[in-house]
Protein backbone atom coordinates (compact mmCIF):
# COMPACT_ATOMS: atom_id res chain seq x y z
CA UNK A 1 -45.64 129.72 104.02
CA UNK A 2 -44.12 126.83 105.38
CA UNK A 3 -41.51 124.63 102.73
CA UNK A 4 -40.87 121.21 101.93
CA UNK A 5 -37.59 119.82 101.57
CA UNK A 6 -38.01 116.52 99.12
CA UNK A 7 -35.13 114.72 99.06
CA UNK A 8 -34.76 112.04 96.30
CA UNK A 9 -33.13 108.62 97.64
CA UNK A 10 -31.97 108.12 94.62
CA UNK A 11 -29.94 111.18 94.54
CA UNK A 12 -29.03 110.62 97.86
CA UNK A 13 -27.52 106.82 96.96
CA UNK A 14 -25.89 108.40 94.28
CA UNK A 15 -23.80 111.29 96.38
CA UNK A 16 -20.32 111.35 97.22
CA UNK A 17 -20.67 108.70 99.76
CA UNK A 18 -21.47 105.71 97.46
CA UNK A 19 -18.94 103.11 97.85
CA UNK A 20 -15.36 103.18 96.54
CA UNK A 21 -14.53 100.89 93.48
CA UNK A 22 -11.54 98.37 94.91
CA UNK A 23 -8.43 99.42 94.02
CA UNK A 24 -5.14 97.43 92.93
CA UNK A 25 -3.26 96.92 96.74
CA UNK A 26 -0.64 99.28 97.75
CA UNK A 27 0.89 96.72 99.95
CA UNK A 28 4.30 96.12 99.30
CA UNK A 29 4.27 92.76 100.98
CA UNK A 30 1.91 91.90 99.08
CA UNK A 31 3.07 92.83 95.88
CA UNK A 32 6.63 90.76 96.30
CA UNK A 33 4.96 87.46 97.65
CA UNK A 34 2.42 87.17 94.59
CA UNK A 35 5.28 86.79 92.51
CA UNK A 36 6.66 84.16 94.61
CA UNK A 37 2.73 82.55 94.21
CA UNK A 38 3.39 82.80 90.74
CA UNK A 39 6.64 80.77 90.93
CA UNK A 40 5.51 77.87 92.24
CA UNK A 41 2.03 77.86 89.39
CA UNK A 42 4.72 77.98 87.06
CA UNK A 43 6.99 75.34 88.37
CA UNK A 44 3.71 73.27 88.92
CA UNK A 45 2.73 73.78 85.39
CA UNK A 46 6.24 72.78 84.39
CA UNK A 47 6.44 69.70 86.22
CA UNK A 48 3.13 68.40 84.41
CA UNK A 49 3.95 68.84 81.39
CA UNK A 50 7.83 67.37 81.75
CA UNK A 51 6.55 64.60 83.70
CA UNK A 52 4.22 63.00 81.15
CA UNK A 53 4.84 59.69 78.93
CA UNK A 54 5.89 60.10 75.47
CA UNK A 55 2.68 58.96 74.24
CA UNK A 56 0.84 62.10 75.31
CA UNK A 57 1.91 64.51 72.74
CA UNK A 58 0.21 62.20 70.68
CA UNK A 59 -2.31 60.98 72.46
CA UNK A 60 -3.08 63.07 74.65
CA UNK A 61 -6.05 60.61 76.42
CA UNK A 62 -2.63 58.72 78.33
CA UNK A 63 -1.24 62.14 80.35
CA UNK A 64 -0.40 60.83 83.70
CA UNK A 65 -0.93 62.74 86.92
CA UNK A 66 1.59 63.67 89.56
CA UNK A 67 0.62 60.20 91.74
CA UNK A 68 1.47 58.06 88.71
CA UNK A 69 -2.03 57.49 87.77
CA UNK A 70 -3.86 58.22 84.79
CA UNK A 71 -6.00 61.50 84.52
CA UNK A 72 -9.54 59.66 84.15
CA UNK A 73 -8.33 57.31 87.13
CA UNK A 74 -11.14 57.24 89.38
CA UNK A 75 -9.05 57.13 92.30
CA UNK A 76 -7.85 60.95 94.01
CA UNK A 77 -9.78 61.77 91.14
CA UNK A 78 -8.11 65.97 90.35
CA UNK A 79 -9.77 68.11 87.88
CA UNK A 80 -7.51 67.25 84.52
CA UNK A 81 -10.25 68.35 82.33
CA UNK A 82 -8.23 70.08 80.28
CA UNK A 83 -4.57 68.18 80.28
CA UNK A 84 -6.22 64.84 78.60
CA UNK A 85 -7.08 67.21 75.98
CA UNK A 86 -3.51 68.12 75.00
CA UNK A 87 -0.67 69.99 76.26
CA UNK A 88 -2.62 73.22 74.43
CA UNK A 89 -5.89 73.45 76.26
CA UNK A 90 -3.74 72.55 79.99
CA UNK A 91 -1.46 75.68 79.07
CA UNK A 92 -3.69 77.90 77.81
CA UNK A 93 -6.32 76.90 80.63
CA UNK A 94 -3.40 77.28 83.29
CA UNK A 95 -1.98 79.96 82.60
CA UNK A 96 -5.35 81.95 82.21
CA UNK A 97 -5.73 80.96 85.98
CA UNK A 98 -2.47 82.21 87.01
CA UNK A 99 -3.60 85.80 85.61
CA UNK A 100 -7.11 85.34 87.38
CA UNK A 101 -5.05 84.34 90.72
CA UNK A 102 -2.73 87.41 90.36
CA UNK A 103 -5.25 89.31 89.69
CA UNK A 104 -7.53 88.62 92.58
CA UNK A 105 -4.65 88.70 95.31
CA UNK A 106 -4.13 92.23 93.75
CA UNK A 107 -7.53 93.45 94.74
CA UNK A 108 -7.83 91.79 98.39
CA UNK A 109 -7.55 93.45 101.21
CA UNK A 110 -4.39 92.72 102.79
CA UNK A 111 -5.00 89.56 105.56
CA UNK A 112 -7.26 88.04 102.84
CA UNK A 113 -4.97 88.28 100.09
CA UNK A 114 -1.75 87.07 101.95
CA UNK A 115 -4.05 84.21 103.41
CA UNK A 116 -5.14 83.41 99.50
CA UNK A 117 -1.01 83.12 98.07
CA UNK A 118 0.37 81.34 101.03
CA UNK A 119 -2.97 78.80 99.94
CA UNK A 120 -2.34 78.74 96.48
CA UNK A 121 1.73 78.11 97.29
CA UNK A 122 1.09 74.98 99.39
CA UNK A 123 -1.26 73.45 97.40
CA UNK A 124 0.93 73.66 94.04
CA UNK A 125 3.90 73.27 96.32
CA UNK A 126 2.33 69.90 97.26
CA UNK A 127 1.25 68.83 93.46
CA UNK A 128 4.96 69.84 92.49
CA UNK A 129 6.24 67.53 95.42
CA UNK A 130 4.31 64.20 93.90
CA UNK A 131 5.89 64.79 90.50
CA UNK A 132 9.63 65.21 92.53
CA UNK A 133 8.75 61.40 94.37
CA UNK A 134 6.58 59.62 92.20
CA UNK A 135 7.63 60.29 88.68
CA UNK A 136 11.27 61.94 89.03
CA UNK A 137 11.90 59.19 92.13
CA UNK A 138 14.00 62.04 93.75
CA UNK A 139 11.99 60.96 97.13
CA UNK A 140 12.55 62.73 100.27
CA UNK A 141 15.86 64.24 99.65
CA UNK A 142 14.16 66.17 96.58
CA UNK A 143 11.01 67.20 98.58
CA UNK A 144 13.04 68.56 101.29
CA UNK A 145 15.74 70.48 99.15
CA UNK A 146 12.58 72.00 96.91
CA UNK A 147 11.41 72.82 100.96
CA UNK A 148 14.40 74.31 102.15
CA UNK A 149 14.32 76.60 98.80
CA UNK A 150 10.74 77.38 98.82
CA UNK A 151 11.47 78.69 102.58
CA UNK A 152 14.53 80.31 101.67
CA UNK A 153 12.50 82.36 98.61
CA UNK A 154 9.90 83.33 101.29
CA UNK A 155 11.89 84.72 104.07
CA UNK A 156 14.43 86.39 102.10
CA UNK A 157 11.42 87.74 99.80
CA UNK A 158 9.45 89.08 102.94
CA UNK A 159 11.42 89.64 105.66
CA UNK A 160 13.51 93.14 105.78
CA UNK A 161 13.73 93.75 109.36
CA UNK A 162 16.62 93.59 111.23
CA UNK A 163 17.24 90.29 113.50
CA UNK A 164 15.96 91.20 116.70
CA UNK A 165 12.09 91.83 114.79
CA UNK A 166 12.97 88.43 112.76
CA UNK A 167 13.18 86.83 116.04
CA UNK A 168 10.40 87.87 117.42
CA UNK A 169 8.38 86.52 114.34
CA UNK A 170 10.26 82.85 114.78
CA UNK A 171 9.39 82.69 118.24
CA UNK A 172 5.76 82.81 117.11
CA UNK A 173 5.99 80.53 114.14
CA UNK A 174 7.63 78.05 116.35
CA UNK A 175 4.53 76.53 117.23
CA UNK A 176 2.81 76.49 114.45
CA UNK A 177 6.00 74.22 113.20
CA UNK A 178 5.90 72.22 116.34
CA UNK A 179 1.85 71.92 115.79
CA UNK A 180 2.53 71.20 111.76
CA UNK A 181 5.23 68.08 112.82
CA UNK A 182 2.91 66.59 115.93
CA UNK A 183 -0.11 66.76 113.00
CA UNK A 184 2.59 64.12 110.71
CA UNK A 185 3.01 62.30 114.06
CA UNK A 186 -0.43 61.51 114.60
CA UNK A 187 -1.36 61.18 110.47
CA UNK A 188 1.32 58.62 110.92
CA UNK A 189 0.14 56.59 113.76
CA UNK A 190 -3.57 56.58 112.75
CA UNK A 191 -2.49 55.81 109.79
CA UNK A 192 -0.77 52.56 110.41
CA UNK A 193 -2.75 49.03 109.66
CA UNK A 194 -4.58 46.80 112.40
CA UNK A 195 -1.88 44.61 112.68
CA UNK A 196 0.62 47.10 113.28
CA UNK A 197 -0.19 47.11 117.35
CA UNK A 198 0.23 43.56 117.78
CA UNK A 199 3.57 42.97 115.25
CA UNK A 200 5.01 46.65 114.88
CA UNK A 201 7.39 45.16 111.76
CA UNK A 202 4.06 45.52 109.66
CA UNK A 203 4.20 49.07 109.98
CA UNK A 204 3.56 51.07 106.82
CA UNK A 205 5.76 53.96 106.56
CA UNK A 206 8.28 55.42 103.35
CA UNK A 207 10.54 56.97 105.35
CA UNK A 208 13.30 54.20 105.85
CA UNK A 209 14.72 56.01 108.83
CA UNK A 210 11.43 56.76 110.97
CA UNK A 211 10.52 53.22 109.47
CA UNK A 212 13.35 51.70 111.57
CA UNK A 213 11.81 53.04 115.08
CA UNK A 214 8.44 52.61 113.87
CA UNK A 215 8.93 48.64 113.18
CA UNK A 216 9.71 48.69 116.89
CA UNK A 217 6.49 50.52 118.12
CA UNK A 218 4.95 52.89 118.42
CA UNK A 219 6.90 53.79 121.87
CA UNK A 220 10.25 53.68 119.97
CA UNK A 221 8.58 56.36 117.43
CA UNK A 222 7.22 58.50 119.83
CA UNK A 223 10.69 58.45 121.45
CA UNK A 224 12.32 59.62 118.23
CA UNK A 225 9.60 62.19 117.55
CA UNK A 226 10.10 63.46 120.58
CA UNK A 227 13.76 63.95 120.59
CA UNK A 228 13.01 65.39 116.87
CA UNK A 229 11.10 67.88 118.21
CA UNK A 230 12.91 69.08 121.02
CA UNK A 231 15.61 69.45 118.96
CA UNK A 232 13.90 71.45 115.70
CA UNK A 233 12.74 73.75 118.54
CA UNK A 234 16.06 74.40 120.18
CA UNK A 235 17.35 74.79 116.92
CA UNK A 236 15.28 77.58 115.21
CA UNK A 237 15.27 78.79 118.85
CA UNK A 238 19.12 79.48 118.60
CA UNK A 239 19.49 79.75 114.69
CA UNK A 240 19.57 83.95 114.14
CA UNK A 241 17.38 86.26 111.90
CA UNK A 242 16.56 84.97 108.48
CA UNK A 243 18.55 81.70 109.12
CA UNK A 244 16.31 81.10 111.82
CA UNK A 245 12.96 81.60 109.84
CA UNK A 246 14.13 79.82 106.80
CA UNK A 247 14.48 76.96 109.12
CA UNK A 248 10.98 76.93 110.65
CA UNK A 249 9.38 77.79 107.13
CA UNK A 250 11.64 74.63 105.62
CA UNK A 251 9.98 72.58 109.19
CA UNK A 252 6.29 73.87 108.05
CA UNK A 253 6.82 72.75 104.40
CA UNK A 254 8.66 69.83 104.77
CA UNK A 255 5.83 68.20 107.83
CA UNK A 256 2.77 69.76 105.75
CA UNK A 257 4.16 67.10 102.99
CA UNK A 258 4.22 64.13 105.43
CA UNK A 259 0.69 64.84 107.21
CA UNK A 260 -0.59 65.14 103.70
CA UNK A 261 0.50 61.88 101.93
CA UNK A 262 -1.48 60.31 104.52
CA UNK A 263 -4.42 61.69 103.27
CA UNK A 264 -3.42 61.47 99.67
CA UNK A 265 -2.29 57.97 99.32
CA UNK A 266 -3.21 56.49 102.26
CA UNK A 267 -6.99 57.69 102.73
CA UNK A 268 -7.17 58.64 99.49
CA UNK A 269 -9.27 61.77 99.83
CA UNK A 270 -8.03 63.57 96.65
CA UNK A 271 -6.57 66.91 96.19
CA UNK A 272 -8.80 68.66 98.74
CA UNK A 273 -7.59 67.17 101.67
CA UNK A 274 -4.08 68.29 101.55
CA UNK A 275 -5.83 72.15 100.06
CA UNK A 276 -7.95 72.04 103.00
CA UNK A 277 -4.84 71.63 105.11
CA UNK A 278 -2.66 74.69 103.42
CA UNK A 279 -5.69 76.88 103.57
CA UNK A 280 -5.90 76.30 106.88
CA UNK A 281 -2.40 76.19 107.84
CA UNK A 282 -2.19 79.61 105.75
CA UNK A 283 -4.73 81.12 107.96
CA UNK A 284 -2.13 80.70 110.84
CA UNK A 285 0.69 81.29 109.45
CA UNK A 286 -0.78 84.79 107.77
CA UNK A 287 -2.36 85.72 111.13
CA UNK A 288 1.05 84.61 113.77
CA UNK A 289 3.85 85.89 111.05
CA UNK A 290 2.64 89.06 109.05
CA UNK A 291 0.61 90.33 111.40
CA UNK A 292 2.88 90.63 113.91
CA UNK A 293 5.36 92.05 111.43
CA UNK A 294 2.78 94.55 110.72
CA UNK A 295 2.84 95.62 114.47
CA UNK A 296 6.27 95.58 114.41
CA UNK A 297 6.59 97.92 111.77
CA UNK A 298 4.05 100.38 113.47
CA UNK A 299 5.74 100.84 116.55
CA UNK A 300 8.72 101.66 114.78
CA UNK A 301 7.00 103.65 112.83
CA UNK A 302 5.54 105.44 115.15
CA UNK A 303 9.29 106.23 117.04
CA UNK A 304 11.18 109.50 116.31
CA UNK A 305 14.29 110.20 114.98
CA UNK A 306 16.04 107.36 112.81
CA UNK A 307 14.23 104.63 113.52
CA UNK A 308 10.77 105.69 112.11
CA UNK A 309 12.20 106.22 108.60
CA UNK A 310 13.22 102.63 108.13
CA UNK A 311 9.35 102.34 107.60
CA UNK A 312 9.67 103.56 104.14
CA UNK A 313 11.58 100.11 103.19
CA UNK A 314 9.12 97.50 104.75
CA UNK A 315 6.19 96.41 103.23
């Protein structure tokens, strides 16, 4: 008698081969930058709430956002739902989506997830930047200190391999910098108004010291940008190991600012301009940086003897 073999696709859906529920990440790299996400939420946060007029703890309808204006202005209009409703609702609210972005960056896989914090830390970087010029009037020496200790955080955070492997990484990340500071260049000459090509002294620029080339044209600025460039290159190019990368990172941070503000202030195209830009810009940095570290780390992984147990300390 011949027999049947039923089989139930249920069962069969159901076997040992259903998919795996995702799991916290393992990563160590991972793990140490999220914390370093978190910093810069909180210091956002922070700034907010320092940075408001004294009238808001009373009346919470006058809170003030990081460009000076008021929450319901019209203009770069941000989501401040929750911050013209009292410093209560903005912490609670903000602090529930520091959890929920912690949480999440736990649970990507690893490209995604590095992609996602180095997102997250430009765009708060950035908000945290307009509170330092507009409402603290620190200006560019305070944006490019909180830069050079944003970068420093980073590398010292991320990078564990000795200097040759960090210098391999810089000589990649190079050109993203030298890509981040011709983006500002351009920002900054599109940027300028009509009559700018015919009298260059109605140029519109904060920077008193590029101003000064500037309001001799655009030839004189492209002169000094030039020069600038050559020598940021040669100097992260000859800077060592971590020294070397904390310059380039300070470079990124300090350029993603200026490209920005132009479309901030001067196009006014809100908050997701200058997001659109980190996300981007993290994509890059994520894919020339870590993923080359991660290639680094296999071959030396993969060597005998000595060398393949320093894999136990790098993420």
């Amino acid at each position: 008698m011949e027999r049947r073999i039923i089989i139930d696709p249920f069962e069969s859906a159901c076997s040992n081969d259903a998919m795996p529920l995702p799991k916290l990440t393992d990563d160590a790299l991972v793990k140490r930058l999220r914390w370093v996400m978190l910093g810069v939420i909180l210091f956002s946060i922070l700034n907010t709430l320092a940075g408001q007029p004294a009238s808001f703890w009373a009346n919470p309808q006058t809170a003030m956002r990081g460009d000076g204006l008021s929450v319901d202005n019209a203009t770069n209009h941000t989501f401040d739902f929750f911050l013209g409703h009292g410093w209560q609702p903005y912490l609670l609210s903000s602090l529930a989506y520091a959890s929920v972005a912690l949480l999440v960056v736990s649970y990507l896989p690893r490209f995604a997830a590095l992609t996602t914090i180095f997102a997250v830390i430009f765009g708060h970087f950035y908000g945290s930047n307009n509170w330092l010029v507009v409402r603290w009037n620190i200006g560019f020496t305070g944006s490019t200190v909180y830069s050079i200790f944003l970068a420093a955080v980073i590398v010292l955070t991320t990078f564990s391999f000795p200097e040759t492997s960090n210098e391999q990484v810089c000589k990649h990340l190079r050109w993203i910098m030298i890509a981040v500071m011709a983006f500002d260049f351009i920002n900054t000459l599109i940027g300028q108004p009509a009559s700018f090509w015919v009298d260059p002294k109605t140029c519109h620029e904060g920077n008193q010291f590029v101003r000064l080339f500037l309001s001799h044209g655009w030839w004189a600025y492209a002169l000094l940008d030039l020069g600038y460039f050559v020598g940021a290159f040669r100097l992260v190019s000859a800077l060592r190991g971590r020294i070397g990368l904390i310059c380039v990172f300070s470079f990124i941070f300090i350029h993603f600012v200026g490209a920005s503000n132009w479309f901030f202030y001067e196009w006014r195209l809100g908050m997701e301009a200058p997001v659109a830009f980190g996300a981007l810009l993290s994509t890059a940095v994520v894919r020339v940086a870590f993923r080359h570290r991660q290639e680094m780390n296999l071959r030396r992984c993969a060597a005998p003897g000595p060398l393949g147990k320093l894999c136990s300390g790098l993420g």
